[in-house]
Protein backbone atom coordinates (compact mmCIF):
# COMPACT_ATOMS: atom_id res chain seq x y z
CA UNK A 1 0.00 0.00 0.00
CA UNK A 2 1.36 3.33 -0.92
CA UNK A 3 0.39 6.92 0.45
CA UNK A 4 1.10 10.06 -1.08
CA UNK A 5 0.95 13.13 1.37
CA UNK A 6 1.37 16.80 0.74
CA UNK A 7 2.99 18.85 3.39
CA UNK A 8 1.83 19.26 7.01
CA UNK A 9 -0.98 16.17 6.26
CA UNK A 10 -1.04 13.86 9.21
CA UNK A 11 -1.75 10.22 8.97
CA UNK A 12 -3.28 8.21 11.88
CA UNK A 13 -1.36 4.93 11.62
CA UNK A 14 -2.16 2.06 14.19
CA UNK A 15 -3.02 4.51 16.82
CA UNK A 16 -0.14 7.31 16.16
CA UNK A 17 -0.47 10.17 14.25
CA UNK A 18 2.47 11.56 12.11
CA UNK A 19 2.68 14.55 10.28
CA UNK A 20 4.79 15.14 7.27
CA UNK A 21 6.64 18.66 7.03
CA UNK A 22 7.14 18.08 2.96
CA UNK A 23 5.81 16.14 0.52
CA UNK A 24 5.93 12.54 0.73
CA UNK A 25 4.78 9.09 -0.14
CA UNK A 26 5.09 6.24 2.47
CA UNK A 27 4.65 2.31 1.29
CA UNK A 28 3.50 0.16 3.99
CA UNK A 29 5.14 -3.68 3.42
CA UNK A 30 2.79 -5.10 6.16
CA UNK A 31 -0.42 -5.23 6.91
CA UNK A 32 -1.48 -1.72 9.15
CA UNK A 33 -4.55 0.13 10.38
CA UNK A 34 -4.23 3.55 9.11
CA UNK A 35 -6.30 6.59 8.56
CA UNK A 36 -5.76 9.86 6.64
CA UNK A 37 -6.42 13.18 7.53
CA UNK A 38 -9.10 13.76 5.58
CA UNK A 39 -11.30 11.21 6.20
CA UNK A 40 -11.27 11.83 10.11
CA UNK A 41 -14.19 13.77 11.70
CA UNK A 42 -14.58 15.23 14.86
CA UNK A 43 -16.64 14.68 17.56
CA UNK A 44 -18.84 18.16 16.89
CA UNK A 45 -19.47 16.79 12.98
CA UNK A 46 -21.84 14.25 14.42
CA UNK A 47 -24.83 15.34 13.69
CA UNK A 48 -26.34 12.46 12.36
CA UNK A 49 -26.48 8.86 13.15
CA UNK A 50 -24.44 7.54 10.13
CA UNK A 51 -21.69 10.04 11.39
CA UNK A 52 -22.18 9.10 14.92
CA UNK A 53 -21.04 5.35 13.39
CA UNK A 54 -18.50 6.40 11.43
CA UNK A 55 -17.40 8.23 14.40
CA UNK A 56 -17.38 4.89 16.49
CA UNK A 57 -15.42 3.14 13.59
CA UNK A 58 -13.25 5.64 13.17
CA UNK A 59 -12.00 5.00 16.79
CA UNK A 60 -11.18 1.57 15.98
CA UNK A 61 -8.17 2.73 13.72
CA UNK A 62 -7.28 5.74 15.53
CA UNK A 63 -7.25 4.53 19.05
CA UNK A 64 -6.12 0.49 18.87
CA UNK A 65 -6.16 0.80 22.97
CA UNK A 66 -10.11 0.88 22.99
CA UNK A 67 -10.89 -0.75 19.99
CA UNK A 68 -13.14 -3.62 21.74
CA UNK A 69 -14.71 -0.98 23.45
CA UNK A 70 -15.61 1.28 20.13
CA UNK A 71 -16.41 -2.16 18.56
CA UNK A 72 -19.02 -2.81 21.11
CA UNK A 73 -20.29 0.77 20.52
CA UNK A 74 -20.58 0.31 17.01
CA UNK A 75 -22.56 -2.78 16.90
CA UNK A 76 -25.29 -1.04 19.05
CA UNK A 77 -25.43 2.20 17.22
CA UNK A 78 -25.78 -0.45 13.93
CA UNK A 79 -28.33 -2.10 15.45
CA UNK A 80 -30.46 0.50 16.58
CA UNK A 81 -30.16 1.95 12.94
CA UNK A 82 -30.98 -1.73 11.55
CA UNK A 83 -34.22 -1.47 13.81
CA UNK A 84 -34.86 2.06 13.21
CA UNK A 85 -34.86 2.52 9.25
CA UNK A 86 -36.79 1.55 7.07
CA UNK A 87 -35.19 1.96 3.66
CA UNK A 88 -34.27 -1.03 2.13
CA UNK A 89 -31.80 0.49 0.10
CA UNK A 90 -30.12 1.71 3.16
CA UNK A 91 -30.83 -1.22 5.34
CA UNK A 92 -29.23 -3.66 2.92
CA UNK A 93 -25.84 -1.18 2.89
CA UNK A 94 -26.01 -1.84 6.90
CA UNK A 95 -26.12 -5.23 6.30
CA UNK A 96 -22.93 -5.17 3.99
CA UNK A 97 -21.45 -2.66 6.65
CA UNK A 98 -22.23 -5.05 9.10
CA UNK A 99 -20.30 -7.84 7.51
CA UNK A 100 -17.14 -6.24 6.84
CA UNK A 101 -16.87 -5.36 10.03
CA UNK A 102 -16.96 -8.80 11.04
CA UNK A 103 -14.39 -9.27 8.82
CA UNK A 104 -12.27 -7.19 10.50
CA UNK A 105 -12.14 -4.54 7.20
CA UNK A 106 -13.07 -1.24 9.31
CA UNK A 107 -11.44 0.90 6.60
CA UNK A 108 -13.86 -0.86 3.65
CA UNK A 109 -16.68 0.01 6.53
CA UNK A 110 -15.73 3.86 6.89
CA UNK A 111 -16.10 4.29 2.94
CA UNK A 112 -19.10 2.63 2.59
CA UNK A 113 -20.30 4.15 5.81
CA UNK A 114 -19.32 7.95 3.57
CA UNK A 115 -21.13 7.07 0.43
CA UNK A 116 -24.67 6.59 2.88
CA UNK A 117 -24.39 9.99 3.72
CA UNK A 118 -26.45 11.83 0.51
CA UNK A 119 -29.27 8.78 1.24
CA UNK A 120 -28.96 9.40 4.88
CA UNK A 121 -30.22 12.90 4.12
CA UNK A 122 -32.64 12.16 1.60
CA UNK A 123 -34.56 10.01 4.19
CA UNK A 124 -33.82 12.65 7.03
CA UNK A 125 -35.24 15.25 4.99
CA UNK A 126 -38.02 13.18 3.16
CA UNK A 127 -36.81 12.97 0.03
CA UNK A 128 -36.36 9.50 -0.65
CA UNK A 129 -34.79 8.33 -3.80
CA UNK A 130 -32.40 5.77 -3.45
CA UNK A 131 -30.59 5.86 -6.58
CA UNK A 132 -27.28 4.58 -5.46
CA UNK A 133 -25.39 1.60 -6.45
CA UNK A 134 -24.58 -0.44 -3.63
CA UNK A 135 -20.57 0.33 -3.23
CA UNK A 136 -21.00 -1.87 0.11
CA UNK A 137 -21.89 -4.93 -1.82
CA UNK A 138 -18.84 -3.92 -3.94
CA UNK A 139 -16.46 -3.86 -1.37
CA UNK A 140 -17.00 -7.17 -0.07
CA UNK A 141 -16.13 -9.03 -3.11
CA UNK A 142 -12.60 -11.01 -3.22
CA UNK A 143 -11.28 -8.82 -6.52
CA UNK A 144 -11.80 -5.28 -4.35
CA UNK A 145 -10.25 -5.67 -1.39
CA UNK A 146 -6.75 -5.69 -2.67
């Protein structure tokens, strides 16, 4: 896996965060947890409950020392949205969500977990049209999660 960075982008990377002073790219030869910059939110940007879960995944690659504990508070907020929509659209992404997490692919999980968020406000705002492919159901086959 290589990672290009411009200068003064941080990377979370199995629970530290590095920032580069120039440009860069980093290759990873092992298999590692890591996060960039701009794909992190903050605590204040979760104003809605698919940002409150990515906000509980997130955790998982950020802060290793309480991932069981941000894994346990994932699979409740998931299954209070499982029992609380009722999209089918966005209820089968959950589903896919769901099982990549059990896979242990939390980075697969924050993308898809992104793409819900122009559904998530359709249905918020009543404007249901779910017109989007199912990138979950993508993600989970063999070919895409080199």
């Amino acid at each position: 896996m290589k990672l290009s960075l411009r200068a003064g982008e941080k990377v979370y990377v199995n629970g530290a965060v590095l920032r580069v002073d120039r440009k860069v790219s980093i290759e990873f030869l092992n298999d590692v947890s890591f996060l960039l910059e701009t794909h992190v939110i903050q605590a204040d940007q979760t104003t809605t409950p698919l940002r409150q879960l990515y906000f509980a995944a997130q955790i998982m690659l950020i802060n290793p020392a309480i991932k069981e504990e941000a894994n346990r508070t994932f699979k409740r907020m998931l299954a209070s949205l499982l029992a609380t929509f009722d999209n089918q659209q966005m209820l089968k992404e959950l589903k896919l969500i769901d099982e990549m997490m059990c896979k242990g692919r939390v980075f697969d999980s924050l993308k898809s977990i992104r793409l819900l968020y122009t559904l998530e406000a359709q249905i918020l705002s009543g404007t249901t049209e779910p017109i989007i492919s199912s990138q979950a159901e993508q993600a989970l086959r063999p070919e895409a999660s080199a």
